[in-house]
Protein backbone atom coordinates (compact mmCIF):
# COMPACT_ATOMS: atom_id res chain seq x y z
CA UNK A 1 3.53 117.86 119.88
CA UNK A 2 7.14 117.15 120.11
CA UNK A 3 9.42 118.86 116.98
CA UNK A 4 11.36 115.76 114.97
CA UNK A 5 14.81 115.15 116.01
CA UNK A 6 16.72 116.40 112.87
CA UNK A 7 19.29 113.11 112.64
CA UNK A 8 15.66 111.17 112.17
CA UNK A 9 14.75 114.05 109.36
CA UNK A 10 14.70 113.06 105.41
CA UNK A 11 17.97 113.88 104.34
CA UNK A 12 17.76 115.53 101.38
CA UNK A 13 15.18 117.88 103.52
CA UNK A 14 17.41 118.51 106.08
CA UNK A 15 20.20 119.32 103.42
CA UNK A 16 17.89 122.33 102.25
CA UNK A 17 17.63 124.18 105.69
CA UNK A 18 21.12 125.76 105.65
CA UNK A 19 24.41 125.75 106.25
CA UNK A 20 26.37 122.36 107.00
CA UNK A 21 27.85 123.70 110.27
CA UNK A 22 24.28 124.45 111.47
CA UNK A 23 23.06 120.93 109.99
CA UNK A 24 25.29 119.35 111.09
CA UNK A 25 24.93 120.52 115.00
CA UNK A 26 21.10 120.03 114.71
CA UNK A 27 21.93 116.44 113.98
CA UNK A 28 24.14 115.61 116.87
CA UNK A 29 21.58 117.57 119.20
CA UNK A 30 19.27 115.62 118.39
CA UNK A 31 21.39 112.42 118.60
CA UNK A 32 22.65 112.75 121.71
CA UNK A 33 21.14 114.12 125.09
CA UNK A 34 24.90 114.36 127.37
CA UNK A 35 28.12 113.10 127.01
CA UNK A 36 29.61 110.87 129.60
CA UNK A 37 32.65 111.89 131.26
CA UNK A 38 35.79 110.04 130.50
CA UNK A 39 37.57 108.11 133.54
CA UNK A 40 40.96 109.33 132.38
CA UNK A 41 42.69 112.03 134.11
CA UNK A 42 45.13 114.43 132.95
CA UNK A 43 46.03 117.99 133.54
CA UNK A 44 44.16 119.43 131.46
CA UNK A 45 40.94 121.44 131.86
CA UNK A 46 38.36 120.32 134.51
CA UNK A 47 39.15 119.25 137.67
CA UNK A 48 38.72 115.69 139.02
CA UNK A 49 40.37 115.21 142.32
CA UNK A 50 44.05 115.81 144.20
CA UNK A 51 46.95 113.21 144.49
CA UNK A 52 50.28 113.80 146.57
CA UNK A 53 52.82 115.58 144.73
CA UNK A 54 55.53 113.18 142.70
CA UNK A 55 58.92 114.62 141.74
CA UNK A 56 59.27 115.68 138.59
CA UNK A 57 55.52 116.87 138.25
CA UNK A 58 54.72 120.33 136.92
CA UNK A 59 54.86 122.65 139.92
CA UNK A 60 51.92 124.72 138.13
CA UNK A 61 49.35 122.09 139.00
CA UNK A 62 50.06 122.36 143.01
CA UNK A 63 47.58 123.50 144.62
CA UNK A 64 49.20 126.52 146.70
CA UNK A 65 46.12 126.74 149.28
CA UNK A 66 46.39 123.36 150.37
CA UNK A 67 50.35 123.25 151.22
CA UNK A 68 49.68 126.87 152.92
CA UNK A 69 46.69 125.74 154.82
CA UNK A 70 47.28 121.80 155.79
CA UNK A 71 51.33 122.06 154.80
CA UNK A 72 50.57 119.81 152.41
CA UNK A 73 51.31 119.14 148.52
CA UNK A 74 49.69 118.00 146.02
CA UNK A 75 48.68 118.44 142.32
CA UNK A 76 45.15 118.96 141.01
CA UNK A 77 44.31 116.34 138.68
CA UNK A 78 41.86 117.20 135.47
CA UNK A 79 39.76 115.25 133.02
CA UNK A 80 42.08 114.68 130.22
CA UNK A 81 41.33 116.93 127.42
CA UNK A 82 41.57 114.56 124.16
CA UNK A 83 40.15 110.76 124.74
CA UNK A 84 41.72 109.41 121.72
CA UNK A 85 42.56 110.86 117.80
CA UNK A 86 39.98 109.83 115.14
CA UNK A 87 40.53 110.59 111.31
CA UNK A 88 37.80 110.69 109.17
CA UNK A 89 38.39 109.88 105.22
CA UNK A 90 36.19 110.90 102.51
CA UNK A 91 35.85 109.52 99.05
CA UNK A 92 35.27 112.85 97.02
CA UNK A 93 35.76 111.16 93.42
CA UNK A 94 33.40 111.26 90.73
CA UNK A 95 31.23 108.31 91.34
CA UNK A 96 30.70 109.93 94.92
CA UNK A 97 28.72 112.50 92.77
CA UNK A 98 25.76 110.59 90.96
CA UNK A 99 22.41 110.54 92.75
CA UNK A 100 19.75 108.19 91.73
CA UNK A 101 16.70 110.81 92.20
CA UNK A 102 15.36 114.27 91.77
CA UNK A 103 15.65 115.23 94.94
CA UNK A 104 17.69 112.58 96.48
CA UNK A 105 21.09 114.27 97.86
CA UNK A 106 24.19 112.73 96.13
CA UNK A 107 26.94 110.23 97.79
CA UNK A 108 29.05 112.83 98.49
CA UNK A 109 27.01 115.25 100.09
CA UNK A 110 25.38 112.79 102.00
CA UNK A 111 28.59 111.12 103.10
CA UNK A 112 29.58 115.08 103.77
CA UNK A 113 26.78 115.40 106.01
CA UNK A 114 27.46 112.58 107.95
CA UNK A 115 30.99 113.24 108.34
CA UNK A 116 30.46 116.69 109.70
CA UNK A 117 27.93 114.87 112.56
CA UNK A 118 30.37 112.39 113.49
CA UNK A 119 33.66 114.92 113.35
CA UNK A 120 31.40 117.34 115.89
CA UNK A 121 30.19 114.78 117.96
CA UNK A 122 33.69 113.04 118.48
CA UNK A 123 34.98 116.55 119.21
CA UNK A 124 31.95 117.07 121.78
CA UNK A 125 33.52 114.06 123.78
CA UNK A 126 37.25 115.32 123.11
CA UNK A 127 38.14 113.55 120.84
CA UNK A 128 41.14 114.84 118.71
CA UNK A 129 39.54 114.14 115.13
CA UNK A 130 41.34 114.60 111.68
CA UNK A 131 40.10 114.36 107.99
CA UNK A 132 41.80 113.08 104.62
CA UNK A 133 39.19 113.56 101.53
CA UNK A 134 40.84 111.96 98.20
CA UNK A 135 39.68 110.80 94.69
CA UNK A 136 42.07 108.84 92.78
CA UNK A 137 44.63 110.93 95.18
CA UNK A 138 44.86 112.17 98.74
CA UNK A 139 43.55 116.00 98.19
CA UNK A 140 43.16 117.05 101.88
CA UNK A 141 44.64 116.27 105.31
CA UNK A 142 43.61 118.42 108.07
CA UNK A 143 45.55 116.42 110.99
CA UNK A 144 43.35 115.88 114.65
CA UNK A 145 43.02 118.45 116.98
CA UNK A 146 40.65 118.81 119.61
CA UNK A 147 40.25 122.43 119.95
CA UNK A 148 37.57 124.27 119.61
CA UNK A 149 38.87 125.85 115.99
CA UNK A 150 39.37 122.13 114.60
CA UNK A 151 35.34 122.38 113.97
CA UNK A 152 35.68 125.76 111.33
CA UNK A 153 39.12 123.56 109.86
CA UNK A 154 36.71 120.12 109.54
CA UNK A 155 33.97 122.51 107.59
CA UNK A 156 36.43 124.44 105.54
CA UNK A 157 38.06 121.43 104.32
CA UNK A 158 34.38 119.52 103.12
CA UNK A 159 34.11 122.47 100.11
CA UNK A 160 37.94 121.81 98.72
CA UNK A 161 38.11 120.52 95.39
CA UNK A 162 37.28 116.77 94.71
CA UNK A 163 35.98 114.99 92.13
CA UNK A 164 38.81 112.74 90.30
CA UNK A 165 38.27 110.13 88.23
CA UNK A 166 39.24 106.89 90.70
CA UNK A 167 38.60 105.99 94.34
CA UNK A 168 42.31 105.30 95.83
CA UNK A 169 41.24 104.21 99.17
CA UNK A 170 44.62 102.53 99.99
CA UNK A 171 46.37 105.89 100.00
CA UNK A 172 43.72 107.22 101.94
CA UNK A 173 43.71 105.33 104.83
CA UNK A 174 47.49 104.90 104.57
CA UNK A 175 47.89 108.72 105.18
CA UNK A 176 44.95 108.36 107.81
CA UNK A 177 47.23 106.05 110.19
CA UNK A 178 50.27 107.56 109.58
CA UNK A 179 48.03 111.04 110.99
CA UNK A 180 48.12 108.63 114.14
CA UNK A 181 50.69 107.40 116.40
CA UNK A 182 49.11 105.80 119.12
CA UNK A 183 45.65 103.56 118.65
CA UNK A 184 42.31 105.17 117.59
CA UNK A 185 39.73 105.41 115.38
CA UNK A 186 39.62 105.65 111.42
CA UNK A 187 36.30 105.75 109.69
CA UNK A 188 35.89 105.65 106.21
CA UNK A 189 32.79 107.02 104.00
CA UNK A 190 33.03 105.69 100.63
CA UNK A 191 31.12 103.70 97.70
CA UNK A 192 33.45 101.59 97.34
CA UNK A 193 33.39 101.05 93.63
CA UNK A 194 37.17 99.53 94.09
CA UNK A 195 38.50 96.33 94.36
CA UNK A 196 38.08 94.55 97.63
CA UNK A 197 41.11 92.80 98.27
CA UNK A 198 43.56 95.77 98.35
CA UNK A 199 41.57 97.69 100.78
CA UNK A 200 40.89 94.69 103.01
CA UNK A 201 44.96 94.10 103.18
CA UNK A 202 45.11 97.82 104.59
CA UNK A 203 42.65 97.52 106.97
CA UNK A 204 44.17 94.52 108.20
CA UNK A 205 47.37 96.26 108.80
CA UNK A 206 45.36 99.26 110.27
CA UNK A 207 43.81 96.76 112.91
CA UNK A 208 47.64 95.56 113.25
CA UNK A 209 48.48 98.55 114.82
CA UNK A 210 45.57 98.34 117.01
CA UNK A 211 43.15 101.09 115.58
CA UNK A 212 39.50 100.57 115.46
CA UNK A 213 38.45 101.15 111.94
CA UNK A 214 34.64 101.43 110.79
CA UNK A 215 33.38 101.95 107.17
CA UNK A 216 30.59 103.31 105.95
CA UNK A 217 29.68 101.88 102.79
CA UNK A 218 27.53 105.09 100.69
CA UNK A 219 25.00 103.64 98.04
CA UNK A 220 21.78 105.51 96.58
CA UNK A 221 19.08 103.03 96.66
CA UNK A 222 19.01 103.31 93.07
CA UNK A 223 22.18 101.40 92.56
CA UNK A 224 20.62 98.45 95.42
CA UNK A 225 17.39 98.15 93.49
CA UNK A 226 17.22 98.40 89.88
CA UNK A 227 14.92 101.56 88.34
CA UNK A 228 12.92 100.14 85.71
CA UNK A 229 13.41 102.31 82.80
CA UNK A 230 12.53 100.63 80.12
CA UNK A 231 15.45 101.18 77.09
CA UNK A 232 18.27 103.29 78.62
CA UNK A 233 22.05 103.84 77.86
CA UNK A 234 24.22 103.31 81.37
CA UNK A 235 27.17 104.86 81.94
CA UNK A 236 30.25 103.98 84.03
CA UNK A 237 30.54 107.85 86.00
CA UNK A 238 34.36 106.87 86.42
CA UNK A 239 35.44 105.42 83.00
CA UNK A 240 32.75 107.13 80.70
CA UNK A 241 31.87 103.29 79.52
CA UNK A 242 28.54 103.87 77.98
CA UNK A 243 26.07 100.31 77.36
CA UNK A 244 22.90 100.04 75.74
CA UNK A 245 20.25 97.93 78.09
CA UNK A 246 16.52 97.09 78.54
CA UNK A 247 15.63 97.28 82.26
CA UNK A 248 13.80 94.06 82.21
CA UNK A 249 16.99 91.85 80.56
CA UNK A 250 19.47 93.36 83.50
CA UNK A 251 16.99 93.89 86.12
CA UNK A 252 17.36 90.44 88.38
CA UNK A 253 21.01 89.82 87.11
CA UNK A 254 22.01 93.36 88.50
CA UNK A 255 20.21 93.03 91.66
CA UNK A 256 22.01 89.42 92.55
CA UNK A 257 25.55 91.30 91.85
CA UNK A 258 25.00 93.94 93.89
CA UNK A 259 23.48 91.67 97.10
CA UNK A 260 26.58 89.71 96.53
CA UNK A 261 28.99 92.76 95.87
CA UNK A 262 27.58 93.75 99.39
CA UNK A 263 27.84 90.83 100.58
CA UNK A 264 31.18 90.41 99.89
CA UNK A 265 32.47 93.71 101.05
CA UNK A 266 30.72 93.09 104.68
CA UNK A 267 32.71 89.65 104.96
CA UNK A 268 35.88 90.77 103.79
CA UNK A 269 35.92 94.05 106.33
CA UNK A 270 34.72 91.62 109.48
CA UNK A 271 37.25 89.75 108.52
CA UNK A 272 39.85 92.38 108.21
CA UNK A 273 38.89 93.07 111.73
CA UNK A 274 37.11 95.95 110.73
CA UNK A 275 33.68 97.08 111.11
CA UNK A 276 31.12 97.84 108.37
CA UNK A 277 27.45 99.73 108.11
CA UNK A 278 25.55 99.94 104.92
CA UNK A 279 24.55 103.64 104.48
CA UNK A 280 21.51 104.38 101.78
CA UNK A 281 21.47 107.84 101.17
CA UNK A 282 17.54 108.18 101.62
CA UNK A 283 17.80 107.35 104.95
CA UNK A 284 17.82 109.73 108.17
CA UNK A 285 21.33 110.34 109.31
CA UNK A 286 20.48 109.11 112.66
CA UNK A 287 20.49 105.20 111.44
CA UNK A 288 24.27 105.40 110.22
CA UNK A 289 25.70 107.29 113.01
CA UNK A 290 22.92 104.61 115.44
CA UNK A 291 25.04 101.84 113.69
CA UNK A 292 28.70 103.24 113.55
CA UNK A 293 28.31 104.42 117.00
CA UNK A 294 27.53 100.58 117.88
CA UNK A 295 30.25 99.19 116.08
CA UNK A 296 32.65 101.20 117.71
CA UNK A 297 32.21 99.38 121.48
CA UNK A 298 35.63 98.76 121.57
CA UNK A 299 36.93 102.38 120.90
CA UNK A 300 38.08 104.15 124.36
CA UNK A 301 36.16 107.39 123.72
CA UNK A 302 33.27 107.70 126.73
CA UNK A 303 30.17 107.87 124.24
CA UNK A 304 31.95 105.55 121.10
């Protein structure tokens, strides 16, 4: 009998198995099977082919046995290194934190998990990949890299503190493409309990500047379909609002404002040029990352 793939695992049962470095490289090993090689050469680490020597190349990358043997010269070419620079930005603020079940992992950790899958397995294919995590302010940049120790510098940065009051995504993914000088790829994991217009405006000008931009909008199924609860008091997690409710009054009101919130948030990012997936934290990690993946066709990077 074949062992599950862990990005098809529950994710809240995945969560409990250990550390998020582990996790997180069980999920892209079971995600992927090889990486394609990139078609751009460089010098950089593995070799591709020869080309005659050009002046003003580096004289390190002759290859000495050729001009000794055919009195010839010429430079060894190499699979370029880094493909392209990705940031990823997390929304760490307090709404990030609710979860809708016993059991259930929360936005955050969820949008965590993923983040640490997609950072590794843009790094597999060299990607040089960055991170910004904010709240109602920009709390960590680690800038791309795509060495080996930008992996320990993605999973330090996930356990930094977090947790403000307010989602300001425009900051975030204004520090993101400044963290980028030449096109690439921005994804952003967030709940998007913000206004839509301001965010759409930025990833407008993000797709200006010719990056690929995909967001991955975190909800726990609780907030898509209403609990029934009978008499309850809801609470706004980022104002502290507090509102007195029956389930059954709310119940088909709230569902037809959050089908059109989601609604409108997938129109307004298309539009925006951008790219959007719907990411329900009960679901294996595998779907997102199926769907991100997808919606990044454009993107240079051999397996994006």
């Amino acid at each position: 009998m074949t062992a599950p793939r862990a990005d098809q695992l529950d994710p809240a049962a995945l969560a409990a198995l250990g550390r998020l470095e582990l996790k997180a490289r069980w999920v892209v090993e079971g995600f992927i099977n090889g990486l394609h090689r990139s078609p751009k050469k460089g010098f950089s680490v593995e070799f591709a082919e020869h080309r005659a020597y050009q002046p003003g190349d580096d004289l390190r990358y002759l290859d000495w046995k050729i001009a000794a043997r055919a009195d010839r010269w010429v430079v060894k070419l190499f699979e370029e290194e880094t493909n392209a620079r990705a940031v990823l930005i997390l929304d760490v603020s307090k709404s990030m934190q609710w979860v809708g079940a016993e059991g259930r992992l929360s936005k955050v950790s969820y949008a965590e998990h993923l983040a640490a899958a997609l950072g590794l397995l843009l790094l597999r294919q060299r990607d040089a990949v960055g991170l910004v995590r904010f709240d109602d302010e920009v709390r960590t940049v680690v800038p791309p890299r795509g060495s080996e120790k930008q992996w320990h510098r993605l999973i330090t940065a996930f356990g930094e503190q977090g947790g403000g009051e307010n989602s300001n995504i425009v900051a975030a993914l204004n520090r993101a493409g400044g963290m980028i000088s030449r096109p690439g790829l921005i994804i952003l994991l967030s709940d998007l309990l913000v206004d839509v217009e301001p965010v759409t405006d930025s990833l407008r000008a993000l797709r200006a500047r010719g990056h690929e931009v995909l967001v991955g909008h975190i909800m726990d199924p609780a907030e898509r379909d209403f609990p029934d609860e009978g008499e309850a008091m809801y609470r706004d997690p980022e104002t502290g609002t507090q509102v007195p409710a029956a389930t059954s009054d709310i119940a088909m009101a709230y569902r037809t404002t959050v089908t059109e919130a989601v609604d409108e948030w997938r129109t307004a990012i298309s539009r925006s040029g951008a790219r959007y997936t719907l990411a329900l934290t009960d679901q294996p990690f595998g779907r997102p990352m199926r769907e991100l993946v997808a919606r990044a066709s454009t993107h240079a990077s051999s397996v994006l």
